[in-house]
Protein backbone atom coordinates (compact mmCIF):
# COMPACT_ATOMS: atom_id res chain seq x y z
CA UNK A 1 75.27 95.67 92.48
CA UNK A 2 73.42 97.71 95.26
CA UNK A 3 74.76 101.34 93.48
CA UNK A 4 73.51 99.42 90.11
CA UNK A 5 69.90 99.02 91.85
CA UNK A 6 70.02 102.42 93.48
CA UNK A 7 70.73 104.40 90.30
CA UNK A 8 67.92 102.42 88.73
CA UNK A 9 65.39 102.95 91.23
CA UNK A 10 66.18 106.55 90.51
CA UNK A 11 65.28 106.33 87.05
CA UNK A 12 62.49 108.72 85.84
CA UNK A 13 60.70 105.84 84.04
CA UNK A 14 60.93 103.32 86.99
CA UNK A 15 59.73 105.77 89.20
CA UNK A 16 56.53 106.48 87.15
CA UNK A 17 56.20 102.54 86.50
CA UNK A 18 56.43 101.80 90.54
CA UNK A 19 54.06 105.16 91.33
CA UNK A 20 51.55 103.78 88.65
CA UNK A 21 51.63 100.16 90.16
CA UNK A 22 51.42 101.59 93.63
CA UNK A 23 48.59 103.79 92.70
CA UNK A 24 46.20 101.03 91.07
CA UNK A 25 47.43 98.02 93.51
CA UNK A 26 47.02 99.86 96.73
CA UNK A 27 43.61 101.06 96.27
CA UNK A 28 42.63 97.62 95.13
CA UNK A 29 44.03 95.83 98.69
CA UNK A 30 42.92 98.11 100.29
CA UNK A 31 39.17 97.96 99.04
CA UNK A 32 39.79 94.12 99.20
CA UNK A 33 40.41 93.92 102.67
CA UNK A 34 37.43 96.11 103.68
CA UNK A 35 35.16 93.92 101.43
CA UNK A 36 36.54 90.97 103.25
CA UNK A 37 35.86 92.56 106.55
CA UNK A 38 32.26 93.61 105.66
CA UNK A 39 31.58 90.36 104.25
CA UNK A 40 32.54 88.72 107.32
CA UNK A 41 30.85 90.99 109.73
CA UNK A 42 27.32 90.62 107.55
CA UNK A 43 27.72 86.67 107.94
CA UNK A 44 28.35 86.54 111.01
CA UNK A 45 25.30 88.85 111.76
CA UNK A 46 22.96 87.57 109.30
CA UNK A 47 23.87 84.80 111.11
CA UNK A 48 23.64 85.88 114.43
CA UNK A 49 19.90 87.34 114.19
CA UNK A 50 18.80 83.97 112.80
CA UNK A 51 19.50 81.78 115.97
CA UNK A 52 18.77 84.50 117.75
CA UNK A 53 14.79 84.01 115.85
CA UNK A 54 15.48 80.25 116.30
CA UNK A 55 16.01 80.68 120.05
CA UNK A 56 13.50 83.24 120.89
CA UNK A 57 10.75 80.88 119.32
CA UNK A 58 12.20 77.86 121.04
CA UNK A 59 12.55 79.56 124.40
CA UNK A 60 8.58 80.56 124.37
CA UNK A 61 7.38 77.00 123.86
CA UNK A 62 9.69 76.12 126.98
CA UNK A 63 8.15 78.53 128.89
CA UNK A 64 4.83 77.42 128.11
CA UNK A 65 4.81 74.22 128.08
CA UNK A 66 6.12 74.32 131.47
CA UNK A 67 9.10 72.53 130.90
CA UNK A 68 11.49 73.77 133.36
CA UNK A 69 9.03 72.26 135.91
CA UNK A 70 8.80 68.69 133.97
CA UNK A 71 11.12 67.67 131.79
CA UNK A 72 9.81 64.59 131.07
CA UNK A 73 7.87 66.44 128.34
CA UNK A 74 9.08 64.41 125.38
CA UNK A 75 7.22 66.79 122.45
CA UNK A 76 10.20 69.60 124.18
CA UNK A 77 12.71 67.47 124.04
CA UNK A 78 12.02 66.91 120.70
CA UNK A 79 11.73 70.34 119.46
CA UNK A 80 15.18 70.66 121.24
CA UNK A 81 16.45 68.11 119.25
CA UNK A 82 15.21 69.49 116.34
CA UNK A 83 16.75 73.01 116.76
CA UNK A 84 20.16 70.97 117.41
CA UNK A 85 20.14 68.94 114.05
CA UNK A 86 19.05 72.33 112.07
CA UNK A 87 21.68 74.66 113.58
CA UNK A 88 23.89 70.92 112.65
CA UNK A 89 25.37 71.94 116.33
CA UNK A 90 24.78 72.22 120.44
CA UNK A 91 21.61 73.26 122.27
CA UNK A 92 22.02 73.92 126.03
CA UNK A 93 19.05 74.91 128.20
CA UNK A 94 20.04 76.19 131.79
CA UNK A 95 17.48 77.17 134.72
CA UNK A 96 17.96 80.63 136.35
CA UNK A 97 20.14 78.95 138.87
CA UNK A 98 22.13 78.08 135.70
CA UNK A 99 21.76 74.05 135.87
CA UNK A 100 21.81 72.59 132.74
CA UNK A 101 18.41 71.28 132.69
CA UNK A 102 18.35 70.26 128.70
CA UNK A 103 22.23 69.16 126.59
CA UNK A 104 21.55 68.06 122.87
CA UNK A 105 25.16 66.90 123.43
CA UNK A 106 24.37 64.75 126.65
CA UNK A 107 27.51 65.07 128.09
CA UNK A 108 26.50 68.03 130.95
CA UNK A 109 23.13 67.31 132.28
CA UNK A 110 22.71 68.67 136.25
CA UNK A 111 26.18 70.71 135.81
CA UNK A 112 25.89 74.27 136.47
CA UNK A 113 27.38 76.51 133.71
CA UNK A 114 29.06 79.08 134.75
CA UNK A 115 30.70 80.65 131.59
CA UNK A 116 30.53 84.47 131.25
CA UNK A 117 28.12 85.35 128.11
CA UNK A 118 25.62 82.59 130.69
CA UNK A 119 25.69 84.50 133.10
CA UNK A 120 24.93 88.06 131.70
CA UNK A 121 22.11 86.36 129.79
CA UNK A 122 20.59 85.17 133.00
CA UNK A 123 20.36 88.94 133.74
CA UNK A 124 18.52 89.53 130.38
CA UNK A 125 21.10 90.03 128.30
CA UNK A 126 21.24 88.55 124.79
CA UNK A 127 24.67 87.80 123.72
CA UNK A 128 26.86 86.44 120.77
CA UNK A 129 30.44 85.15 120.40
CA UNK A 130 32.30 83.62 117.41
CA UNK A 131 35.37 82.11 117.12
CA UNK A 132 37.20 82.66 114.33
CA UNK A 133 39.62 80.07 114.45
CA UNK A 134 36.70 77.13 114.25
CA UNK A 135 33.83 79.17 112.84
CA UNK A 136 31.69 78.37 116.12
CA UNK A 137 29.19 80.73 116.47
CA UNK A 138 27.43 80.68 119.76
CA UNK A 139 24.85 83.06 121.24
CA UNK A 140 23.14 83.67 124.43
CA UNK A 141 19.48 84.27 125.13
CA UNK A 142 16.98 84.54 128.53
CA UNK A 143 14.07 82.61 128.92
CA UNK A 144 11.73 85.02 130.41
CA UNK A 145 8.11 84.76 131.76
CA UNK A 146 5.76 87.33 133.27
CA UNK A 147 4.96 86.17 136.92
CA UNK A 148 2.00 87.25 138.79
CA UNK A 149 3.21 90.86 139.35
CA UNK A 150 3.48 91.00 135.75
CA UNK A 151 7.12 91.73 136.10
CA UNK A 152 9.17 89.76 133.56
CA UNK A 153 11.16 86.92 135.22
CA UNK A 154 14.66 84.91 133.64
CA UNK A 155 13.14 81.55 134.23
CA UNK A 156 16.31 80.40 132.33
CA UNK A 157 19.24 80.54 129.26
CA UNK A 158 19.15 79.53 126.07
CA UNK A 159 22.18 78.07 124.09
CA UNK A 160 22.51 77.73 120.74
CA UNK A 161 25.95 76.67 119.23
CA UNK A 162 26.48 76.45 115.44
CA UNK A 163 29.85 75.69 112.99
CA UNK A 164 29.55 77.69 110.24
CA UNK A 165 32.86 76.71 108.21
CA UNK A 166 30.51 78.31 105.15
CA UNK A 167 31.67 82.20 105.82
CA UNK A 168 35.72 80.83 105.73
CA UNK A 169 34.62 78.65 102.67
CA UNK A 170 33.37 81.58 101.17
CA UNK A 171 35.96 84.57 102.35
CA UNK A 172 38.46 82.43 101.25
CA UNK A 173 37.02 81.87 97.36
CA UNK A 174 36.58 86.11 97.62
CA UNK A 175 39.97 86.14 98.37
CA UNK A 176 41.29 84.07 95.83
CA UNK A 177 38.92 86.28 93.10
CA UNK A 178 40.75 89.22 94.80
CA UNK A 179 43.76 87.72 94.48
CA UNK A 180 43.24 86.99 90.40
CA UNK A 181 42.01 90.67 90.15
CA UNK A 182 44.91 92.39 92.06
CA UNK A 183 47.39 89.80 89.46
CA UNK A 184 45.57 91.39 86.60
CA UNK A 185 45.45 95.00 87.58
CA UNK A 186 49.40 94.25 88.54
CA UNK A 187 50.23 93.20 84.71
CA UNK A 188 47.69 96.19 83.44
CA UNK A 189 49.66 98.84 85.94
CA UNK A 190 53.44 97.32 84.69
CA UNK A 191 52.34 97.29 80.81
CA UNK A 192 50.95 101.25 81.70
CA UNK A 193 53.41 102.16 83.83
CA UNK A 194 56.21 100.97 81.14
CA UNK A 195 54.25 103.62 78.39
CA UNK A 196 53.87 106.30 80.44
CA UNK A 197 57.72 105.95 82.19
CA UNK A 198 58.61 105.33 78.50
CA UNK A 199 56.68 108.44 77.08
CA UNK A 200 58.17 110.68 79.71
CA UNK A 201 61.62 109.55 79.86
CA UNK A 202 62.22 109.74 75.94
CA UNK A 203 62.69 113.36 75.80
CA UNK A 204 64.90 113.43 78.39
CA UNK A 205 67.15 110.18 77.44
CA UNK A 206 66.92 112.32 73.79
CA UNK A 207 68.29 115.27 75.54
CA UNK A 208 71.01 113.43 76.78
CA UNK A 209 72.31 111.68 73.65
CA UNK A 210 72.36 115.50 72.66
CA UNK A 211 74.29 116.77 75.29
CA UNK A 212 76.82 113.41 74.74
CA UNK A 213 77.06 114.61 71.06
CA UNK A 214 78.13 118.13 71.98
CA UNK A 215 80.45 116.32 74.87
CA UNK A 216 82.00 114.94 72.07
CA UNK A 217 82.11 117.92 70.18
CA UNK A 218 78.86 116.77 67.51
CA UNK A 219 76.67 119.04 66.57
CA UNK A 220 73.83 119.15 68.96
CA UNK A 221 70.52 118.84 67.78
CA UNK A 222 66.69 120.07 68.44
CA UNK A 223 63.98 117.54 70.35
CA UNK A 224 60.28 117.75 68.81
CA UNK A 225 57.99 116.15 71.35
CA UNK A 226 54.57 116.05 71.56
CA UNK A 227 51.82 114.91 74.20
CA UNK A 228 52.26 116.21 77.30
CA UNK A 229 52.62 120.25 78.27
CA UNK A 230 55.38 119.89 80.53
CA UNK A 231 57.32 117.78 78.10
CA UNK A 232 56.64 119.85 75.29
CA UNK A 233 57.90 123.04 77.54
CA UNK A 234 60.80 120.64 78.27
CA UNK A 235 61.53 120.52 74.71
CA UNK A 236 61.01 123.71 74.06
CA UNK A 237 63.22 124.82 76.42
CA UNK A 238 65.88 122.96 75.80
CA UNK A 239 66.13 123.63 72.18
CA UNK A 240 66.08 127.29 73.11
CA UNK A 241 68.82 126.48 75.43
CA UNK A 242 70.53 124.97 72.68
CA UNK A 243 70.00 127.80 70.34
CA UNK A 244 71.44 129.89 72.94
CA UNK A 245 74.83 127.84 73.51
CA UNK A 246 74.98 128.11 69.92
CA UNK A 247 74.81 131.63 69.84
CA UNK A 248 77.40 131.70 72.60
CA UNK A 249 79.42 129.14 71.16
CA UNK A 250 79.60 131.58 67.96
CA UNK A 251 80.29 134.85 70.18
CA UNK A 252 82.88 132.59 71.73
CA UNK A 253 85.10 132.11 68.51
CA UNK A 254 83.94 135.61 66.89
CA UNK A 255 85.69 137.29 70.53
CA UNK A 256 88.61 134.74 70.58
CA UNK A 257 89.71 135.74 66.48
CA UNK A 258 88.87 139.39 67.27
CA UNK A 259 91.14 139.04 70.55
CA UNK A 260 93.82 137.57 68.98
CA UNK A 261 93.71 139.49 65.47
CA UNK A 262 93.40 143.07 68.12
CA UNK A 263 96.51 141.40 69.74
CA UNK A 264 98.44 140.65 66.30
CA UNK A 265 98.34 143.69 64.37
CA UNK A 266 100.06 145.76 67.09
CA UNK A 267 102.97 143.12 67.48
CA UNK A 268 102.82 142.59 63.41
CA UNK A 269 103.40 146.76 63.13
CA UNK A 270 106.42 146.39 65.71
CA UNK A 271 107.62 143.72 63.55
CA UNK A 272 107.50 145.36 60.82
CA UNK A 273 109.15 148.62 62.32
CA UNK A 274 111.88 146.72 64.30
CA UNK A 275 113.41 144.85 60.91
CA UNK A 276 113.27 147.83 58.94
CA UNK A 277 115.24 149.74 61.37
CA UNK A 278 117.87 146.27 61.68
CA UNK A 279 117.83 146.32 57.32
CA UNK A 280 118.31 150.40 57.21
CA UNK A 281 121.91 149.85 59.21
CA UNK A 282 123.22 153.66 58.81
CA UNK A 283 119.47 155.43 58.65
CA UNK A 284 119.11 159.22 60.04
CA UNK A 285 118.76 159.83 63.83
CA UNK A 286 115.49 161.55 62.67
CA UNK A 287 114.46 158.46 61.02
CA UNK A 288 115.24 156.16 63.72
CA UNK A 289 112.93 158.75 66.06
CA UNK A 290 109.95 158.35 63.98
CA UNK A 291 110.38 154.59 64.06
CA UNK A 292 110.73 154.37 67.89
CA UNK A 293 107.35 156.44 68.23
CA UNK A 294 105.61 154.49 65.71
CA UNK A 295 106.87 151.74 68.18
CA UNK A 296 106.02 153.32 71.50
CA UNK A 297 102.67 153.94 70.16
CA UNK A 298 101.88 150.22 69.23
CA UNK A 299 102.88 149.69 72.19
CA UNK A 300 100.76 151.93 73.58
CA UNK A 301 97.79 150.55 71.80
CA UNK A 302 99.04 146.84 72.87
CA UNK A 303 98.14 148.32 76.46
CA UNK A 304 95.34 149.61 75.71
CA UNK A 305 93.97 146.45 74.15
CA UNK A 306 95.15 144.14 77.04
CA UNK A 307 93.49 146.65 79.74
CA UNK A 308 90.09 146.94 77.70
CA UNK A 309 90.32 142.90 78.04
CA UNK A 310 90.94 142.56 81.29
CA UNK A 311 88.21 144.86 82.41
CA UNK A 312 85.93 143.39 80.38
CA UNK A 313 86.84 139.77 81.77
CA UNK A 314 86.44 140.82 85.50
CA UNK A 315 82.71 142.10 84.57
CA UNK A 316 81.90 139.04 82.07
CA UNK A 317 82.29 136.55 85.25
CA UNK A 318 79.15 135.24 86.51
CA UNK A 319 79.84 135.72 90.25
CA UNK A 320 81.37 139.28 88.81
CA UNK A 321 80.09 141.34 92.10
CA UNK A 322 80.17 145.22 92.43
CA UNK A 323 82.11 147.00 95.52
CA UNK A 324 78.40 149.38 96.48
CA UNK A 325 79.66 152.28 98.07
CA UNK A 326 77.59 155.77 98.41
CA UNK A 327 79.10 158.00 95.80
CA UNK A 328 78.73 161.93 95.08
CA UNK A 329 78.17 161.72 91.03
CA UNK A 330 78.92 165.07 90.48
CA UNK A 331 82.19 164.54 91.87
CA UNK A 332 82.45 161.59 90.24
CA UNK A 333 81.94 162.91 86.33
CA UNK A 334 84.29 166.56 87.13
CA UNK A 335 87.18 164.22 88.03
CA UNK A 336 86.88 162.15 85.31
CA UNK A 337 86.89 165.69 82.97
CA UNK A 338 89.47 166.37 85.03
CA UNK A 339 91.06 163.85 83.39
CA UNK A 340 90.12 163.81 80.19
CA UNK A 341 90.08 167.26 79.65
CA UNK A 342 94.24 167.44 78.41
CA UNK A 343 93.01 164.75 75.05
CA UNK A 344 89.80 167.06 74.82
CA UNK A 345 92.31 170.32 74.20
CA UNK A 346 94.66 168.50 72.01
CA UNK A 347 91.76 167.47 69.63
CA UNK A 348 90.38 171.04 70.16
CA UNK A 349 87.08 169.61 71.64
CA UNK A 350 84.88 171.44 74.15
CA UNK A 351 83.84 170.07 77.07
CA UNK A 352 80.47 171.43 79.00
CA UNK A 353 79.33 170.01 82.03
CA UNK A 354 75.79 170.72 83.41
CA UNK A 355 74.24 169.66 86.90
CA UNK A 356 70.43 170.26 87.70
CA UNK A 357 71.29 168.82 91.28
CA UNK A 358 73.37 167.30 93.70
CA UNK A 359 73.31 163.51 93.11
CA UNK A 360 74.32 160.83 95.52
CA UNK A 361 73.86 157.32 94.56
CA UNK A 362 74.67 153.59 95.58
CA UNK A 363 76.85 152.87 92.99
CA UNK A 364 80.34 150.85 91.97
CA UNK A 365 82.60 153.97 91.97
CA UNK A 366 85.29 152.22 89.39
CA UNK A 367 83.02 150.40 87.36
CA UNK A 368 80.77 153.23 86.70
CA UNK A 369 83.60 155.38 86.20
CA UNK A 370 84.89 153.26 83.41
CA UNK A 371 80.90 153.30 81.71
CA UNK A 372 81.06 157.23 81.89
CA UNK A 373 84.88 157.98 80.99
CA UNK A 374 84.47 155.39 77.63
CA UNK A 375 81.12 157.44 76.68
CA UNK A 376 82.64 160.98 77.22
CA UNK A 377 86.11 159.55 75.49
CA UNK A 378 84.37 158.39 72.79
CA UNK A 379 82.82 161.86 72.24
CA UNK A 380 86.36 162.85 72.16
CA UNK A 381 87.73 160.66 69.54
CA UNK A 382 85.09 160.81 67.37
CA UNK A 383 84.50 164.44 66.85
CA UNK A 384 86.12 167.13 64.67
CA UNK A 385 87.87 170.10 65.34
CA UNK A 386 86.49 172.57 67.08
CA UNK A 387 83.46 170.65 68.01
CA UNK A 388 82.21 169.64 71.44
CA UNK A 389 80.94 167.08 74.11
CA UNK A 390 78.32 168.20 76.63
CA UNK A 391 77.82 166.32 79.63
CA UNK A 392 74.42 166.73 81.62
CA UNK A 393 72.85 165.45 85.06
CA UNK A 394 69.39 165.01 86.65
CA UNK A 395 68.15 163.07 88.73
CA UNK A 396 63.89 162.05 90.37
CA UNK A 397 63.39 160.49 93.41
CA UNK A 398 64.31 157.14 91.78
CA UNK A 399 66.89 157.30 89.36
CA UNK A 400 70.19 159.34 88.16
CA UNK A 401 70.33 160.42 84.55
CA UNK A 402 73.56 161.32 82.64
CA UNK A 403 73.26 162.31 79.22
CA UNK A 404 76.46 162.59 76.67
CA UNK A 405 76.02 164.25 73.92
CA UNK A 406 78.50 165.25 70.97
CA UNK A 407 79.34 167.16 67.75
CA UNK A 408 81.00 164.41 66.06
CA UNK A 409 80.62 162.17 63.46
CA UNK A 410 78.01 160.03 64.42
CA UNK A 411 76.77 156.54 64.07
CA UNK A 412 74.70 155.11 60.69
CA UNK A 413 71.34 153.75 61.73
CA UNK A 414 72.17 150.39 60.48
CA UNK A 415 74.70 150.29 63.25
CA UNK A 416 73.04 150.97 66.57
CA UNK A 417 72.21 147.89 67.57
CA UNK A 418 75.24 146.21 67.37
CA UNK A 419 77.51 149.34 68.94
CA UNK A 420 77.97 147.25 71.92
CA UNK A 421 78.76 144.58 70.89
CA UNK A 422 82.57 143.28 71.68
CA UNK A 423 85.04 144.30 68.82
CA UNK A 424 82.11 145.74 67.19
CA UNK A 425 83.23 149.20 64.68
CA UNK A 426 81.25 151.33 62.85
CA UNK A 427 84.53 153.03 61.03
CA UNK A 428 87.25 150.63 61.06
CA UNK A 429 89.92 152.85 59.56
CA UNK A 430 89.19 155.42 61.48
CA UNK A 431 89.14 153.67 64.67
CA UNK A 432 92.50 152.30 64.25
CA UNK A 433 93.55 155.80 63.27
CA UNK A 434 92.45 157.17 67.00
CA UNK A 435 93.62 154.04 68.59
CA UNK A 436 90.28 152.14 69.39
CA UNK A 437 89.93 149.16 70.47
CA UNK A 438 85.97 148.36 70.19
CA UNK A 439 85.80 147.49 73.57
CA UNK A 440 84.78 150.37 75.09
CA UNK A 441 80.93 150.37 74.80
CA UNK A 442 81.10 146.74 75.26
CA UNK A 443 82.64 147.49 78.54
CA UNK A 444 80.13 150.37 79.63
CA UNK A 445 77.44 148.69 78.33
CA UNK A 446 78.15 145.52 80.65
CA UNK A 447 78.44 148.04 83.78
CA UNK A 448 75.25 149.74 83.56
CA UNK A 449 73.53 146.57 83.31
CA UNK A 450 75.56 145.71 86.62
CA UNK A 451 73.89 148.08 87.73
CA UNK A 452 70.75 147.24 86.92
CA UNK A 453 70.32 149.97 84.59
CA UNK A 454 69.63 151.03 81.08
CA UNK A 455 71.54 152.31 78.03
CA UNK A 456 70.00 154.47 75.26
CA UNK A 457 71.51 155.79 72.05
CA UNK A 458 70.09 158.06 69.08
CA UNK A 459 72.92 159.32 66.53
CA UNK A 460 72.57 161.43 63.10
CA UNK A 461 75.35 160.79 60.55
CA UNK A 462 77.85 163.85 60.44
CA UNK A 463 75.63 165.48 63.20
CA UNK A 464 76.22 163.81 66.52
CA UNK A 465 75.86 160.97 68.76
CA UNK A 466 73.60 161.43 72.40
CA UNK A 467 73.93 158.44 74.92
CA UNK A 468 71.51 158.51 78.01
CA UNK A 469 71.59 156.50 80.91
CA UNK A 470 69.57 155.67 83.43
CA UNK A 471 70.47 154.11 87.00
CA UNK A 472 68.96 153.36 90.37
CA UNK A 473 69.90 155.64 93.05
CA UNK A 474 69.57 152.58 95.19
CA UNK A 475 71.24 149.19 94.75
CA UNK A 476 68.85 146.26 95.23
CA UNK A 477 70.84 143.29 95.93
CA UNK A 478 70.40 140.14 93.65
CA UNK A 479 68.86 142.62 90.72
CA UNK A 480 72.41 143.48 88.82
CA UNK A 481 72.91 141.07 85.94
């Protein structure tokens, strides 16, 4: 149950529907409370400042009428009176010795009163205290005179006690209006929050019955939503991601028949060649020769296929990482002519190798070596007789160039965007003729991107091919793809 709430909570459109209530009921308490507070405080000192009028009238008819000196003044005792029925509460008069001299209430006459707001007021202060838990409101005031000096004198302290209930009465009835408006805006922010959480949760929750329909091996289709930018980049986005598994999906199956049709025809020509040695019985020694070499060489091509497959495997990983070691790339290219050079002489293909400069370079030694011995290869396999391959290096003070350039038959235009692509021929026949696999440029292509470097090709039909590349002297970490 509490993993059933938690995941919920979690939800996009709960989230949005809490974070909209929160944001219109908070605001709302909050200003309640401070309109409650302000309301009370106003009261109180509305309040406050009208006995304090009251008592500073009442307290200069005391002092002249001379009633701290008689109090058998009946007209004062009356006008006491009267402020005590209109404040509907207590009147206490004091002397400056703080006697009660005058008690609406009658119960404290000739008592001295010795409470603390008193007795600053005696010193001239005027003072005010209310209680909140019986809505007494009370204040202080002196009774002053000027004596003969004409120096103000406390002859005295006014008391003047009051219940006024009305500022609960009337907090409370805010609060329950408050309480009717917060209800409302509560109902308003769950019916909003519900269509916004709603509105912004749909894509996704459309996404997902997407991705559960390729799960289950559906078809997986495009979302078109509207409204909002981020939702509509969301949508975007993901239907371009879809397009792009698609595409992937459909290079997947392409490379899978290619692999296993590369894989077949070798075994298939064995096949062939084994049972029509087994059905010849008594065939020449000669015969049986030719049969075994047609044999070694499928085999040989097997080889090839599986190697070009493998390599291409260990760079198509995507935590595929290169070995960045400082490498002479002069060095680098003569020993691969080195090695190429015997297949170069038996086709009766020239081989020309031409450094500007010394290059050194933070490179993967056998990955790039692979890139540059399929290109130069190539150039091999595809030329004619008596043609040749020229090989050239430069280098600025940012990048190494290396330039392969042949006699052979070239590439049609049509073609040279797809060249490296896996399995990808131009001359099918041909290819299987020399042995190829269509792996190669696939393969080199893949490890000067590794490298975080660039590819070019420009061929003329029956003229030549030229491939130049372009790669960072330095490797940048986190920039190879």
């Amino acid at each position: 149950m509490f993993d059933f709430l938690y995941k919920a909570f979690y939800r996009l459109n709960v989230k949005i529907l809490v974070l909209v209530c929160l944001s219109a009921i908070i605001p709302i308490i909050i200003l309640s409370v401070i309109v409650d507070i302000a309301y009370a405080n106003r009261s109180i000192e509305s309040e406050c400042k009208n006995l304090y009028a009251k008592s500073e009238v009442l307290a200069k008819q005391i002092v002249t009428s001379g009633y701290f000196e008689d109090q058998s003044d009946i007209t004062m005792d009356t006008r006491l009176d009267e402020m005590s029925q209109l404040i509907d509460g207590r009147v206490i008069l004091t002397n400056s010795s703080l006697r009660i001299v005058y008690d609406s209430y009658s119960r404290d006459n000739d008592k001295i009163f010795l409470w603390e707001n008193v007795t600053k007021s005696a010193y001239g202060e005027e003072l005010s205290y209310y209680d909140k838990d019986t809505g007494i409101l009370t204040t202080t005031i002196p009774v002053t005179f000027i004596n003969d000096e004409g120096d103000i004198e406390v002859a005295g302290v006014l008391l003047a006690s009051g219940e006024f209930k009305f500022i609960d009465d009337n907090l409370r009835h805010i609060i329950a209006l408050e309480a009717i408006i917060v209800f409302m805006v509560t109902v308003l922010s769950i019916v909003v929050g519900m269509i916004l959480g709603g509105s912004f949760s749909s894509p996704i929750n459309e996404a997902s019955k997407q991705f559960d329909k390729g799960v289950k091996g559906g078809e997986i289709g495009e979302i078109n939503v509207t409204g909002y930018t981020e939702i509509e980049d969301l949508s975007l986005r993901f239907n371009s991601y879809v397009s792009r598994m698609e595409t992937i999906d459909k290079s997947r199956q392409e490379f899978v028949s290619n692999v296993s049709h590369e894989l077949k025809t070798p075994l298939t020509s064995m096949k062939v060649l084994a049972d029509s040695l087994v059905a010849m019985g008594d065939a020449p020694v000669e015969l049986y020769q030719e049969f075994m070499n047609d044999i070694a060489d499928e085999i040989d091509r097997e080889t090839g296929i599986i190697e070009d497959l493998l390599a291409m495997v260990r760079m198509d990983k995507s935590n595929a990482s290169l070995n960045i070691e400082n490498v002479n790339i002069n060095e680098l290219t003569e020993q691969i002519l080195k090695r190429l050079r015997p297949i170069a002489e038996k086709q009766e293909v020239e081989l020309v190798l031409e450094s500007f400069r010394p290059i050194n370079a933070e490179v993967d030694k056998v990955k790039l070596s692979l890139a540059i011995s399929n290109l130069i290869e190539n150039g091999i396999k595809y030329n004619n007789p008596g043609g040749f391959v020229h090989i050239s290096l430069n280098s600025d003070h940012q990048y190494f160039y290396i330039k392969v350039e042949d006699s052979g038959m070239g590439i049609p235009k049509e073609s040279l965007d797809m060249i490296f692509e896996r399995f990808y021929r131009v001359d099918k026949s041909h290819s299987r003729e020399i042995g190829g696999t269509g792996l190669g440029l696939a393969i080199t292509h893949m490890a000067i991107l590794m490298h975080s470097g660039e590819i070019k090709v420009d061929s003329v039909v029956g003229e030549g091919t030229t491939f130049d590349v372009r790669i960072p002297l330095v490797h940048i970490e986190g920039e190879s793809s």
